[in-house]
C-alpha atoms as a PDB file:
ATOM      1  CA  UNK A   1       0.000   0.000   0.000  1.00  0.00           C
ATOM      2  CA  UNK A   2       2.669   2.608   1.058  1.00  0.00           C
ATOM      3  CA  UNK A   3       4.931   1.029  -2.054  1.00  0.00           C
ATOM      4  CA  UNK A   4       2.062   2.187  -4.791  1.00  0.00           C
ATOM      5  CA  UNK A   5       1.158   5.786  -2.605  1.00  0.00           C
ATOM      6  CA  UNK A   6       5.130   6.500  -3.229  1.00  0.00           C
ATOM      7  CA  UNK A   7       4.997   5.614  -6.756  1.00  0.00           C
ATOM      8  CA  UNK A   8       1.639   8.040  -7.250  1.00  0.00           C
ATOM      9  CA  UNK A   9       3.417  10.872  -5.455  1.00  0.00           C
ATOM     10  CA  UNK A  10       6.236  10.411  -7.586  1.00  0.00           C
ATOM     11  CA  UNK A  11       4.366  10.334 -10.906  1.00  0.00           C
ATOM     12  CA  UNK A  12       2.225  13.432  -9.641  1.00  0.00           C
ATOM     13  CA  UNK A  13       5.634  15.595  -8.831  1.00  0.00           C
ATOM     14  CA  UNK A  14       6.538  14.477 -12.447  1.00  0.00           C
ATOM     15  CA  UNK A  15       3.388  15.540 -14.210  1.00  0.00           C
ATOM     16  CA  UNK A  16       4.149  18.936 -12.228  1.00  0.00           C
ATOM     17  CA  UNK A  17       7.630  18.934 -13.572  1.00  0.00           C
ATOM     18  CA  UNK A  18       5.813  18.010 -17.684  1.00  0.00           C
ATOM     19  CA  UNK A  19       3.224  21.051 -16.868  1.00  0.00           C
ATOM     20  CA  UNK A  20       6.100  23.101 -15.775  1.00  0.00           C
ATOM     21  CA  UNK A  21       7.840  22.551 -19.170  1.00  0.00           C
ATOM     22  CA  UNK A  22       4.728  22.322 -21.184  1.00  0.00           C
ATOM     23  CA  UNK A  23       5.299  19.018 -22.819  1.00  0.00           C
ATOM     24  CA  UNK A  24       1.917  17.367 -23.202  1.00  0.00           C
ATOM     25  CA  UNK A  25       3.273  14.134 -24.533  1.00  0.00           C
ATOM     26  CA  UNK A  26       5.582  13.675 -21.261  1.00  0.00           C
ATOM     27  CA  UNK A  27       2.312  14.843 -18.856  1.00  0.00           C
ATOM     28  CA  UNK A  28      -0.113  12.212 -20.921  1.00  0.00           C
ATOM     29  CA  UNK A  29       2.322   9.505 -20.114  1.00  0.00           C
ATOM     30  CA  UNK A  30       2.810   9.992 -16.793  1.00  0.00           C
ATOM     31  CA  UNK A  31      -0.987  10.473 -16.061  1.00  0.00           C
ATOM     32  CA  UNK A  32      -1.238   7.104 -18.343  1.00  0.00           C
ATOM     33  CA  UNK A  33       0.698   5.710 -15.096  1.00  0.00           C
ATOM     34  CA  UNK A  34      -1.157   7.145 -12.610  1.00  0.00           C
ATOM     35  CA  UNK A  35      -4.436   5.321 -14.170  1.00  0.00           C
ATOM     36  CA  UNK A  36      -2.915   2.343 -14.479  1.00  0.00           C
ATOM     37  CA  UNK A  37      -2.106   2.117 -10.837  1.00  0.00           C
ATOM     38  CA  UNK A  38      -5.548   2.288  -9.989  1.00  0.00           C
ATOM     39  CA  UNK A  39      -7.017  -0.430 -11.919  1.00  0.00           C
ATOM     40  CA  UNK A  40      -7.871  -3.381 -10.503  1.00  0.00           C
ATOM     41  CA  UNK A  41      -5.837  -6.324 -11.153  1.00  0.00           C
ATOM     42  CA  UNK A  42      -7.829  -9.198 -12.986  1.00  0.00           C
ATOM     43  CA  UNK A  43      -4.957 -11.857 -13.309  1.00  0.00           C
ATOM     44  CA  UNK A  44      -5.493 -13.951 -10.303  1.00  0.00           C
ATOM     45  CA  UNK A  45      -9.432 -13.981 -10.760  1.00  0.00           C
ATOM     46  CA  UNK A  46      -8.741 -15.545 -13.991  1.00  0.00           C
ATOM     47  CA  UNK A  47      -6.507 -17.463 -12.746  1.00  0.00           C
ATOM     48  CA  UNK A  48      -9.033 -18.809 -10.134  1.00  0.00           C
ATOM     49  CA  UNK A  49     -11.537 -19.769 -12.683  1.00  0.00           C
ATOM     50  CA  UNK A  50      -9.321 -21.209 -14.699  1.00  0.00           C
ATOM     51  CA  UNK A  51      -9.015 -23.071 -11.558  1.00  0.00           C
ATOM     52  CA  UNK A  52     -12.345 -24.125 -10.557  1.00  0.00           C
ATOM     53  CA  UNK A  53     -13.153 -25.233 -13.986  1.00  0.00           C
ATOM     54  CA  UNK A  54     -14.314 -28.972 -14.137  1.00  0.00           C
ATOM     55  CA  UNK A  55     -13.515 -31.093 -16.819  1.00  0.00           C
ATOM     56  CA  UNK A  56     -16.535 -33.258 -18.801  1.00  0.00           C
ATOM     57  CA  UNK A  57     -16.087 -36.554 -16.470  1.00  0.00           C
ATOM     58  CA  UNK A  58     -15.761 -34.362 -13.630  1.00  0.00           C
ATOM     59  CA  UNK A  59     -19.077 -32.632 -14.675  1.00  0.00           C
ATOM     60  CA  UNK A  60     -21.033 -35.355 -15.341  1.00  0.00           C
ATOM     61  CA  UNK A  61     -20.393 -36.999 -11.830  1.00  0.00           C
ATOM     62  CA  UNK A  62     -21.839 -33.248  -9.735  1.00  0.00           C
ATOM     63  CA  UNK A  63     -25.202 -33.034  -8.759  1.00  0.00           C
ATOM     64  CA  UNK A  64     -27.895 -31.649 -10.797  1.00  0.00           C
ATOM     65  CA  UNK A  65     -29.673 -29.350  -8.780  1.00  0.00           C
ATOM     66  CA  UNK A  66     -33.502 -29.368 -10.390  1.00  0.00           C
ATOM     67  CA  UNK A  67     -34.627 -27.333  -8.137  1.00  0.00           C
ATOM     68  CA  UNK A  68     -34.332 -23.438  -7.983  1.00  0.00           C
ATOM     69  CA  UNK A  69     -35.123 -23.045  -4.476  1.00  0.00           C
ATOM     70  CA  UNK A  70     -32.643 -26.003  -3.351  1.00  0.00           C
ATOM     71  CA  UNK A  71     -29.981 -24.458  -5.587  1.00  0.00           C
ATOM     72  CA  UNK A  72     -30.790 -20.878  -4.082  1.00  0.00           C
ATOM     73  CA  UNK A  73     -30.054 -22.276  -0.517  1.00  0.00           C
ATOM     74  CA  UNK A  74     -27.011 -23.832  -1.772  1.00  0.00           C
ATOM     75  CA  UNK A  75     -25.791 -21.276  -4.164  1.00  0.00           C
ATOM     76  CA  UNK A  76     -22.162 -22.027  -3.240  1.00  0.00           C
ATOM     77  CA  UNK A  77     -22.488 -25.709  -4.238  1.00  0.00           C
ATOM     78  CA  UNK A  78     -24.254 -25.228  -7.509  1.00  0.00           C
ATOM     79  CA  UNK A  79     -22.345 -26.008 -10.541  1.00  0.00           C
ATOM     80  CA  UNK A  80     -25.303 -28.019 -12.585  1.00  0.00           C
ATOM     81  CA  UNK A  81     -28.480 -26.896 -12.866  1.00  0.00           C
ATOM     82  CA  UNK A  82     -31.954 -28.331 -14.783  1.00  0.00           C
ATOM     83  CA  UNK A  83     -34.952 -26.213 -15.073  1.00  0.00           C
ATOM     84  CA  UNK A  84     -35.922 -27.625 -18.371  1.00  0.00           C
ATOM     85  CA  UNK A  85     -39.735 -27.806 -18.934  1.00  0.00           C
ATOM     86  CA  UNK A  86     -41.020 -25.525 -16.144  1.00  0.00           C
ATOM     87  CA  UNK A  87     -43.043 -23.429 -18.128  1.00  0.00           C
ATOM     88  CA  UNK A  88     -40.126 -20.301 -17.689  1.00  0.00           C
ATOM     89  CA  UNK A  89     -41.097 -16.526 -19.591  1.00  0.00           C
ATOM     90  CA  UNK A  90     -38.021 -15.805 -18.720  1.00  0.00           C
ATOM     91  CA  UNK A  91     -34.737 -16.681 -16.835  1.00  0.00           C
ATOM     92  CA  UNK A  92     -35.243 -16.374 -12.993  1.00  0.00           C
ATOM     93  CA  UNK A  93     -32.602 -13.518 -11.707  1.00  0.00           C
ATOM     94  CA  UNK A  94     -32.337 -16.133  -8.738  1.00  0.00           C
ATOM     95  CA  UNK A  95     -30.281 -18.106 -11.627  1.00  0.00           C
ATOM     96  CA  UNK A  96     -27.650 -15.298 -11.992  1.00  0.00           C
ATOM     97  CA  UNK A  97     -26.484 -15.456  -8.684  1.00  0.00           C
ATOM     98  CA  UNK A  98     -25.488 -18.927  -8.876  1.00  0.00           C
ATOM     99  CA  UNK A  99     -22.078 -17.930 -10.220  1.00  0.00           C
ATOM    100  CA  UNK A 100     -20.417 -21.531  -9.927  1.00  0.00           C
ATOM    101  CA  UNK A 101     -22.688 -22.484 -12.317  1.00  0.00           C
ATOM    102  CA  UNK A 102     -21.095 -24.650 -15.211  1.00  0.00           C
ATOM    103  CA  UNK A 103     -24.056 -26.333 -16.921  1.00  0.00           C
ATOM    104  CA  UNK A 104     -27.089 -24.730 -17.380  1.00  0.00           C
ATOM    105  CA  UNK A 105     -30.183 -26.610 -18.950  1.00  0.00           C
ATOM    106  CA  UNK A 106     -33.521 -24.096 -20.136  1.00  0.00           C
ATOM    107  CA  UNK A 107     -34.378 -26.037 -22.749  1.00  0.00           C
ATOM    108  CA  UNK A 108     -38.634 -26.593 -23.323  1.00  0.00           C
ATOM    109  CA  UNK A 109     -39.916 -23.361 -21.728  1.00  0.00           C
ATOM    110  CA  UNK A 110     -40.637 -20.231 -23.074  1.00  0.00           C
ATOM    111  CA  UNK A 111     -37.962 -17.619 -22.693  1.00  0.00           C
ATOM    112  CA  UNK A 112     -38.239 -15.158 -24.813  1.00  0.00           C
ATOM    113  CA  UNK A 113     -34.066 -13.306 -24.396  1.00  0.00           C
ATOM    114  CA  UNK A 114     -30.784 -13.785 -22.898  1.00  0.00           C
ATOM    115  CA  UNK A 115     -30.693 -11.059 -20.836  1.00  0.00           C
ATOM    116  CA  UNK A 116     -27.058  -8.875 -20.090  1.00  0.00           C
ATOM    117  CA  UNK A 117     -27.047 -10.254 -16.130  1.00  0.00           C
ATOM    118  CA  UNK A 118     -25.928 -13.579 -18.433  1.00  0.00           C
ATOM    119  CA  UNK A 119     -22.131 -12.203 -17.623  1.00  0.00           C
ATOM    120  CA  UNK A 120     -22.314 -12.742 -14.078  1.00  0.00           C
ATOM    121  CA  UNK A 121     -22.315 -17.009 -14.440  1.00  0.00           C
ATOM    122  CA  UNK A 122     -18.638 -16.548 -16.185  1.00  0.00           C
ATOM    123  CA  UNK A 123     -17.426 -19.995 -15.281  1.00  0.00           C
ATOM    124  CA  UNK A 124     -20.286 -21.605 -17.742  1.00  0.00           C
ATOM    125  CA  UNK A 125     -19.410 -24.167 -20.133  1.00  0.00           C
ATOM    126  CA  UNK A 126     -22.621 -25.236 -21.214  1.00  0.00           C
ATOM    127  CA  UNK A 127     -25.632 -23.288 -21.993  1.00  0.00           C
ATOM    128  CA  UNK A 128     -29.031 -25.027 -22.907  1.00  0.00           C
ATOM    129  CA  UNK A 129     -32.055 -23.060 -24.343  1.00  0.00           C
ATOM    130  CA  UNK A 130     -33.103 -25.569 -27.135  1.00  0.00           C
ATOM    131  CA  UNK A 131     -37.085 -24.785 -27.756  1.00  0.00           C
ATOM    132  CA  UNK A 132     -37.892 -21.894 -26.142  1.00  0.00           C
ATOM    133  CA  UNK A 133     -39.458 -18.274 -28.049  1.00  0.00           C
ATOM    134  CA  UNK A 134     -35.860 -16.768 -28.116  1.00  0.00           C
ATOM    135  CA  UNK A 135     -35.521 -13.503 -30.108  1.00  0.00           C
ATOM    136  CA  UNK A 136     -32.802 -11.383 -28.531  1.00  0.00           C
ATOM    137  CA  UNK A 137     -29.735 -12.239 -26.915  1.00  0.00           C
ATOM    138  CA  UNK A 138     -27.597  -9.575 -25.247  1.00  0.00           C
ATOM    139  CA  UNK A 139     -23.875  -9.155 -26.555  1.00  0.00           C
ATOM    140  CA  UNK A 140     -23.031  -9.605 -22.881  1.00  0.00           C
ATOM    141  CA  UNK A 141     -22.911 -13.357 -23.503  1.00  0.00           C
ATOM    142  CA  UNK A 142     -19.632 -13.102 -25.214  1.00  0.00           C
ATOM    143  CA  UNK A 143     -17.694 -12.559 -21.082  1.00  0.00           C
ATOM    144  CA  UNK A 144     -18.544 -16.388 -21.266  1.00  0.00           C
ATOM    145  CA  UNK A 145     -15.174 -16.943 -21.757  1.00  0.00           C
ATOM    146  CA  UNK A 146     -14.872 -20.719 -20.556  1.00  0.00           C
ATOM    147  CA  UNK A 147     -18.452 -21.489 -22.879  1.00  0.00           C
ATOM    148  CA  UNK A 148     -18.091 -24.970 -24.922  1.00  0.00           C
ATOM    149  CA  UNK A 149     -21.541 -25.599 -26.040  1.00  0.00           C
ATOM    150  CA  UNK A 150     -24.610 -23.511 -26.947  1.00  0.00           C
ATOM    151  CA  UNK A 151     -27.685 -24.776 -27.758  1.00  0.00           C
ATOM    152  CA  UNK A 152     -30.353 -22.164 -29.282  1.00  0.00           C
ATOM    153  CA  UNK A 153     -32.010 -24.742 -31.424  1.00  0.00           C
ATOM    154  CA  UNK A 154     -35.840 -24.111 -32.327  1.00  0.00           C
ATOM    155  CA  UNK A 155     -36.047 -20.234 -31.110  1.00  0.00           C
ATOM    156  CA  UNK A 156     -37.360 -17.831 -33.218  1.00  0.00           C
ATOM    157  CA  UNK A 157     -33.877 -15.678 -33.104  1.00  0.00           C
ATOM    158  CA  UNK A 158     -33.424 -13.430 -36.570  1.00  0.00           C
ATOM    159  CA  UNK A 159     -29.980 -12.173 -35.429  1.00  0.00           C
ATOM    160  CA  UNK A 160     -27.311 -13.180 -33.195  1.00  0.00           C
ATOM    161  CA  UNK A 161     -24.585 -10.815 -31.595  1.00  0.00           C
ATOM    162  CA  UNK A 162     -21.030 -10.311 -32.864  1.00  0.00           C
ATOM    163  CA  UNK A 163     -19.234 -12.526 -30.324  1.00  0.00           C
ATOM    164  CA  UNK A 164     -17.910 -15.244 -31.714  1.00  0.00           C
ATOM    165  CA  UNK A 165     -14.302 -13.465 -31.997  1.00  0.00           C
ATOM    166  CA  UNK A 166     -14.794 -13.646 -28.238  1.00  0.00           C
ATOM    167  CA  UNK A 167     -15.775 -17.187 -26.998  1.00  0.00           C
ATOM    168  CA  UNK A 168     -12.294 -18.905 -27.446  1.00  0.00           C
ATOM    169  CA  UNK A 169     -13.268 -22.277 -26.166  1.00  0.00           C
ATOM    170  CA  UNK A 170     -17.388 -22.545 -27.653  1.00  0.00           C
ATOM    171  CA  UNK A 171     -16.579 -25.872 -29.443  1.00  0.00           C
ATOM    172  CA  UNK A 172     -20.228 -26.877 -30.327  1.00  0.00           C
ATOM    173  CA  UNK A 173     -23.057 -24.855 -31.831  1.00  0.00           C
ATOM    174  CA  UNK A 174     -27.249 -25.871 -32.348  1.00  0.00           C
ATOM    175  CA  UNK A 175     -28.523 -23.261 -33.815  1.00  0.00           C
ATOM    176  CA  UNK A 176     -30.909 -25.661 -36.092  1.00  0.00           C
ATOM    177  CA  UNK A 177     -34.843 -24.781 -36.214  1.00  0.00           C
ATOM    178  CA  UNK A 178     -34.309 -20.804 -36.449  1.00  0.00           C
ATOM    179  CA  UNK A 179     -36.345 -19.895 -39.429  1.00  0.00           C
ATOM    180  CA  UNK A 180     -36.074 -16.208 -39.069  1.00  0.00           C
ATOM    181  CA  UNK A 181     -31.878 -16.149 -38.708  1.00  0.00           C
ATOM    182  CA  UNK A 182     -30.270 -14.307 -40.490  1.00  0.00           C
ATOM    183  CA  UNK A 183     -27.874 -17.404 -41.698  1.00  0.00           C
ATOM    184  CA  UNK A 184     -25.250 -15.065 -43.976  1.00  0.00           C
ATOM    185  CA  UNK A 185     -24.384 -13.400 -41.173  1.00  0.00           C
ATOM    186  CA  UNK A 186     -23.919 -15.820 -38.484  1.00  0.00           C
ATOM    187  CA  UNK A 187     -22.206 -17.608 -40.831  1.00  0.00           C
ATOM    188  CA  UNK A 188     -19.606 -15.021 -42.146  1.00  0.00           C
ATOM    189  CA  UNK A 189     -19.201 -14.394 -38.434  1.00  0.00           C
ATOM    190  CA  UNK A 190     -18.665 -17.960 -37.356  1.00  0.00           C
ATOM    191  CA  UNK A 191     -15.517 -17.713 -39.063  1.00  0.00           C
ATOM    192  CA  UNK A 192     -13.790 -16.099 -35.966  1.00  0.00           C
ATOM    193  CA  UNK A 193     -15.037 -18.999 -33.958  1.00  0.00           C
ATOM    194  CA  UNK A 194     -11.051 -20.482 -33.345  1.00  0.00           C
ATOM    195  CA  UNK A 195     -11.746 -23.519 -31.684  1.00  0.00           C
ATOM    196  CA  UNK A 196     -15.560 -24.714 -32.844  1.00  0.00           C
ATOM    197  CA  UNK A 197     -15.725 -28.176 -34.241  1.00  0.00           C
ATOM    198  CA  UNK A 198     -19.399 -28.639 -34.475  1.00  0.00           C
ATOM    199  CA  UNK A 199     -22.377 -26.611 -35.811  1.00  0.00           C
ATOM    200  CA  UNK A 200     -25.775 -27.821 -36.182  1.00  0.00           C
ATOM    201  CA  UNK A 201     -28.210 -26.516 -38.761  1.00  0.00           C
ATOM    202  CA  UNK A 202     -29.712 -29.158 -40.502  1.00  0.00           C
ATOM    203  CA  UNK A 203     -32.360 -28.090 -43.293  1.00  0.00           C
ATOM    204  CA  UNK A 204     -29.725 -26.102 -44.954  1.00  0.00           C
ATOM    205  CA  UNK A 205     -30.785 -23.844 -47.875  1.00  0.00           C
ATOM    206  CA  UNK A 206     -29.560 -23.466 -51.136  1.00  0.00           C
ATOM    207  CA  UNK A 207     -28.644 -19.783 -50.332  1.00  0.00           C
ATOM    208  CA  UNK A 208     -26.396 -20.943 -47.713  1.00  0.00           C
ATOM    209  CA  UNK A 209     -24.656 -23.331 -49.118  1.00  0.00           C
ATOM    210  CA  UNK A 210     -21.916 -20.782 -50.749  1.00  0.00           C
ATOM    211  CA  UNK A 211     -21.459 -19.587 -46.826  1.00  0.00           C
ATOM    212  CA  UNK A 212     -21.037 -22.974 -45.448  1.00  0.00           C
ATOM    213  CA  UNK A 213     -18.394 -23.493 -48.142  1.00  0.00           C
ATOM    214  CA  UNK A 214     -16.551 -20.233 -47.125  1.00  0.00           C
ATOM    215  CA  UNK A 215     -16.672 -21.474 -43.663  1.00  0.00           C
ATOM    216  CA  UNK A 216     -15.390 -24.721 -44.221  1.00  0.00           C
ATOM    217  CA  UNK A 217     -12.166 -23.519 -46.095  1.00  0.00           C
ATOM    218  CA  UNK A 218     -11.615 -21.009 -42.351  1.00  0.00           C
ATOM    219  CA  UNK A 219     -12.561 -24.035 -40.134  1.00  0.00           C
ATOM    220  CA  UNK A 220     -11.418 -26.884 -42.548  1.00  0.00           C
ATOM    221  CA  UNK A 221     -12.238 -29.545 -39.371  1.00  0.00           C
ATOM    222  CA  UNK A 222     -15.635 -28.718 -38.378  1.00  0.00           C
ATOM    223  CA  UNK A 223     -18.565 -30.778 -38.775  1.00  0.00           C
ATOM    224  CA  UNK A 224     -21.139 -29.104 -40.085  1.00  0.00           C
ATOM    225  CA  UNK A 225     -24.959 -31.404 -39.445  1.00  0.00           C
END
Protein backbone atom coordinates (compact mmCIF):
# COMPACT_ATOMS: atom_id res chain seq x y z
CA UNK A 1 0.00 0.00 0.00
CA UNK A 2 2.67 2.61 1.06
CA UNK A 3 4.93 1.03 -2.05
CA UNK A 4 2.06 2.19 -4.79
CA UNK A 5 1.16 5.79 -2.60
CA UNK A 6 5.13 6.50 -3.23
CA UNK A 7 5.00 5.61 -6.76
CA UNK A 8 1.64 8.04 -7.25
CA UNK A 9 3.42 10.87 -5.46
CA UNK A 10 6.24 10.41 -7.59
CA UNK A 11 4.37 10.33 -10.91
CA UNK A 12 2.22 13.43 -9.64
CA UNK A 13 5.63 15.60 -8.83
CA UNK A 14 6.54 14.48 -12.45
CA UNK A 15 3.39 15.54 -14.21
CA UNK A 16 4.15 18.94 -12.23
CA UNK A 17 7.63 18.93 -13.57
CA UNK A 18 5.81 18.01 -17.68
CA UNK A 19 3.22 21.05 -16.87
CA UNK A 20 6.10 23.10 -15.78
CA UNK A 21 7.84 22.55 -19.17
CA UNK A 22 4.73 22.32 -21.18
CA UNK A 23 5.30 19.02 -22.82
CA UNK A 24 1.92 17.37 -23.20
CA UNK A 25 3.27 14.13 -24.53
CA UNK A 26 5.58 13.68 -21.26
CA UNK A 27 2.31 14.84 -18.86
CA UNK A 28 -0.11 12.21 -20.92
CA UNK A 29 2.32 9.51 -20.11
CA UNK A 30 2.81 9.99 -16.79
CA UNK A 31 -0.99 10.47 -16.06
CA UNK A 32 -1.24 7.10 -18.34
CA UNK A 33 0.70 5.71 -15.10
CA UNK A 34 -1.16 7.15 -12.61
CA UNK A 35 -4.44 5.32 -14.17
CA UNK A 36 -2.92 2.34 -14.48
CA UNK A 37 -2.11 2.12 -10.84
CA UNK A 38 -5.55 2.29 -9.99
CA UNK A 39 -7.02 -0.43 -11.92
CA UNK A 40 -7.87 -3.38 -10.50
CA UNK A 41 -5.84 -6.32 -11.15
CA UNK A 42 -7.83 -9.20 -12.99
CA UNK A 43 -4.96 -11.86 -13.31
CA UNK A 44 -5.49 -13.95 -10.30
CA UNK A 45 -9.43 -13.98 -10.76
CA UNK A 46 -8.74 -15.55 -13.99
CA UNK A 47 -6.51 -17.46 -12.75
CA UNK A 48 -9.03 -18.81 -10.13
CA UNK A 49 -11.54 -19.77 -12.68
CA UNK A 50 -9.32 -21.21 -14.70
CA UNK A 51 -9.02 -23.07 -11.56
CA UNK A 52 -12.35 -24.13 -10.56
CA UNK A 53 -13.15 -25.23 -13.99
CA UNK A 54 -14.31 -28.97 -14.14
CA UNK A 55 -13.52 -31.09 -16.82
CA UNK A 56 -16.53 -33.26 -18.80
CA UNK A 57 -16.09 -36.55 -16.47
CA UNK A 58 -15.76 -34.36 -13.63
CA UNK A 59 -19.08 -32.63 -14.68
CA UNK A 60 -21.03 -35.36 -15.34
CA UNK A 61 -20.39 -37.00 -11.83
CA UNK A 62 -21.84 -33.25 -9.74
CA UNK A 63 -25.20 -33.03 -8.76
CA UNK A 64 -27.89 -31.65 -10.80
CA UNK A 65 -29.67 -29.35 -8.78
CA UNK A 66 -33.50 -29.37 -10.39
CA UNK A 67 -34.63 -27.33 -8.14
CA UNK A 68 -34.33 -23.44 -7.98
CA UNK A 69 -35.12 -23.05 -4.48
CA UNK A 70 -32.64 -26.00 -3.35
CA UNK A 71 -29.98 -24.46 -5.59
CA UNK A 72 -30.79 -20.88 -4.08
CA UNK A 73 -30.05 -22.28 -0.52
CA UNK A 74 -27.01 -23.83 -1.77
CA UNK A 75 -25.79 -21.28 -4.16
CA UNK A 76 -22.16 -22.03 -3.24
CA UNK A 77 -22.49 -25.71 -4.24
CA UNK A 78 -24.25 -25.23 -7.51
CA UNK A 79 -22.34 -26.01 -10.54
CA UNK A 80 -25.30 -28.02 -12.59
CA UNK A 81 -28.48 -26.90 -12.87
CA UNK A 82 -31.95 -28.33 -14.78
CA UNK A 83 -34.95 -26.21 -15.07
CA UNK A 84 -35.92 -27.63 -18.37
CA UNK A 85 -39.74 -27.81 -18.93
CA UNK A 86 -41.02 -25.53 -16.14
CA UNK A 87 -43.04 -23.43 -18.13
CA UNK A 88 -40.13 -20.30 -17.69
CA UNK A 89 -41.10 -16.53 -19.59
CA UNK A 90 -38.02 -15.81 -18.72
CA UNK A 91 -34.74 -16.68 -16.83
CA UNK A 92 -35.24 -16.37 -12.99
CA UNK A 93 -32.60 -13.52 -11.71
CA UNK A 94 -32.34 -16.13 -8.74
CA UNK A 95 -30.28 -18.11 -11.63
CA UNK A 96 -27.65 -15.30 -11.99
CA UNK A 97 -26.48 -15.46 -8.68
CA UNK A 98 -25.49 -18.93 -8.88
CA UNK A 99 -22.08 -17.93 -10.22
CA UNK A 100 -20.42 -21.53 -9.93
CA UNK A 101 -22.69 -22.48 -12.32
CA UNK A 102 -21.09 -24.65 -15.21
CA UNK A 103 -24.06 -26.33 -16.92
CA UNK A 104 -27.09 -24.73 -17.38
CA UNK A 105 -30.18 -26.61 -18.95
CA UNK A 106 -33.52 -24.10 -20.14
CA UNK A 107 -34.38 -26.04 -22.75
CA UNK A 108 -38.63 -26.59 -23.32
CA UNK A 109 -39.92 -23.36 -21.73
CA UNK A 110 -40.64 -20.23 -23.07
CA UNK A 111 -37.96 -17.62 -22.69
CA UNK A 112 -38.24 -15.16 -24.81
CA UNK A 113 -34.07 -13.31 -24.40
CA UNK A 114 -30.78 -13.78 -22.90
CA UNK A 115 -30.69 -11.06 -20.84
CA UNK A 116 -27.06 -8.88 -20.09
CA UNK A 117 -27.05 -10.25 -16.13
CA UNK A 118 -25.93 -13.58 -18.43
CA UNK A 119 -22.13 -12.20 -17.62
CA UNK A 120 -22.31 -12.74 -14.08
CA UNK A 121 -22.31 -17.01 -14.44
CA UNK A 122 -18.64 -16.55 -16.18
CA UNK A 123 -17.43 -20.00 -15.28
CA UNK A 124 -20.29 -21.60 -17.74
CA UNK A 125 -19.41 -24.17 -20.13
CA UNK A 126 -22.62 -25.24 -21.21
CA UNK A 127 -25.63 -23.29 -21.99
CA UNK A 128 -29.03 -25.03 -22.91
CA UNK A 129 -32.05 -23.06 -24.34
CA UNK A 130 -33.10 -25.57 -27.14
CA UNK A 131 -37.09 -24.78 -27.76
CA UNK A 132 -37.89 -21.89 -26.14
CA UNK A 133 -39.46 -18.27 -28.05
CA UNK A 134 -35.86 -16.77 -28.12
CA UNK A 135 -35.52 -13.50 -30.11
CA UNK A 136 -32.80 -11.38 -28.53
CA UNK A 137 -29.74 -12.24 -26.92
CA UNK A 138 -27.60 -9.57 -25.25
CA UNK A 139 -23.87 -9.15 -26.55
CA UNK A 140 -23.03 -9.60 -22.88
CA UNK A 141 -22.91 -13.36 -23.50
CA UNK A 142 -19.63 -13.10 -25.21
CA UNK A 143 -17.69 -12.56 -21.08
CA UNK A 144 -18.54 -16.39 -21.27
CA UNK A 145 -15.17 -16.94 -21.76
CA UNK A 146 -14.87 -20.72 -20.56
CA UNK A 147 -18.45 -21.49 -22.88
CA UNK A 148 -18.09 -24.97 -24.92
CA UNK A 149 -21.54 -25.60 -26.04
CA UNK A 150 -24.61 -23.51 -26.95
CA UNK A 151 -27.68 -24.78 -27.76
CA UNK A 152 -30.35 -22.16 -29.28
CA UNK A 153 -32.01 -24.74 -31.42
CA UNK A 154 -35.84 -24.11 -32.33
CA UNK A 155 -36.05 -20.23 -31.11
CA UNK A 156 -37.36 -17.83 -33.22
CA UNK A 157 -33.88 -15.68 -33.10
CA UNK A 158 -33.42 -13.43 -36.57
CA UNK A 159 -29.98 -12.17 -35.43
CA UNK A 160 -27.31 -13.18 -33.19
CA UNK A 161 -24.58 -10.82 -31.60
CA UNK A 162 -21.03 -10.31 -32.86
CA UNK A 163 -19.23 -12.53 -30.32
CA UNK A 164 -17.91 -15.24 -31.71
CA UNK A 165 -14.30 -13.47 -32.00
CA UNK A 166 -14.79 -13.65 -28.24
CA UNK A 167 -15.78 -17.19 -27.00
CA UNK A 168 -12.29 -18.91 -27.45
CA UNK A 169 -13.27 -22.28 -26.17
CA UNK A 170 -17.39 -22.55 -27.65
CA UNK A 171 -16.58 -25.87 -29.44
CA UNK A 172 -20.23 -26.88 -30.33
CA UNK A 173 -23.06 -24.86 -31.83
CA UNK A 174 -27.25 -25.87 -32.35
CA UNK A 175 -28.52 -23.26 -33.81
CA UNK A 176 -30.91 -25.66 -36.09
CA UNK A 177 -34.84 -24.78 -36.21
CA UNK A 178 -34.31 -20.80 -36.45
CA UNK A 179 -36.34 -19.89 -39.43
CA UNK A 180 -36.07 -16.21 -39.07
CA UNK A 181 -31.88 -16.15 -38.71
CA UNK A 182 -30.27 -14.31 -40.49
CA UNK A 183 -27.87 -17.40 -41.70
CA UNK A 184 -25.25 -15.07 -43.98
CA UNK A 185 -24.38 -13.40 -41.17
CA UNK A 186 -23.92 -15.82 -38.48
CA UNK A 187 -22.21 -17.61 -40.83
CA UNK A 188 -19.61 -15.02 -42.15
CA UNK A 189 -19.20 -14.39 -38.43
CA UNK A 190 -18.67 -17.96 -37.36
CA UNK A 191 -15.52 -17.71 -39.06
CA UNK A 192 -13.79 -16.10 -35.97
CA UNK A 193 -15.04 -19.00 -33.96
CA UNK A 194 -11.05 -20.48 -33.35
CA UNK A 195 -11.75 -23.52 -31.68
CA UNK A 196 -15.56 -24.71 -32.84
CA UNK A 197 -15.72 -28.18 -34.24
CA UNK A 198 -19.40 -28.64 -34.47
CA UNK A 199 -22.38 -26.61 -35.81
CA UNK A 200 -25.78 -27.82 -36.18
CA UNK A 201 -28.21 -26.52 -38.76
CA UNK A 202 -29.71 -29.16 -40.50
CA UNK A 203 -32.36 -28.09 -43.29
CA UNK A 204 -29.72 -26.10 -44.95
CA UNK A 205 -30.78 -23.84 -47.87
CA UNK A 206 -29.56 -23.47 -51.14
CA UNK A 207 -28.64 -19.78 -50.33
CA UNK A 208 -26.40 -20.94 -47.71
CA UNK A 209 -24.66 -23.33 -49.12
CA UNK A 210 -21.92 -20.78 -50.75
CA UNK A 211 -21.46 -19.59 -46.83
CA UNK A 212 -21.04 -22.97 -45.45
CA UNK A 213 -18.39 -23.49 -48.14
CA UNK A 214 -16.55 -20.23 -47.13
CA UNK A 215 -16.67 -21.47 -43.66
CA UNK A 216 -15.39 -24.72 -44.22
CA UNK A 217 -12.17 -23.52 -46.09
CA UNK A 218 -11.61 -21.01 -42.35
CA UNK A 219 -12.56 -24.03 -40.13
CA UNK A 220 -11.42 -26.88 -42.55
CA UNK A 221 -12.24 -29.54 -39.37
CA UNK A 222 -15.64 -28.72 -38.38
CA UNK A 223 -18.57 -30.78 -38.78
CA UNK A 224 -21.14 -29.10 -40.08
CA UNK A 225 -24.96 -31.40 -39.45
Amino acid sequence: MFKRLREIIVLLVLAYVGLYFINAEITDAINAQILALFRPNTENTVTENQVNQLSDSELTEVKTFTSLAEASQNADQVQKLNLAGQNLMAIPPEVFALTKLQFLNLSNNKITNIPDEIQKLEQLQVLELANNQLSTISAKIDDLSFLQELNLADNQLAEMPDVFSNLGKLTTLNISGNPKLNLKKTLNDLGYSRNLEKLVLKNQSAEAQKEIAALKKLLPELVIE
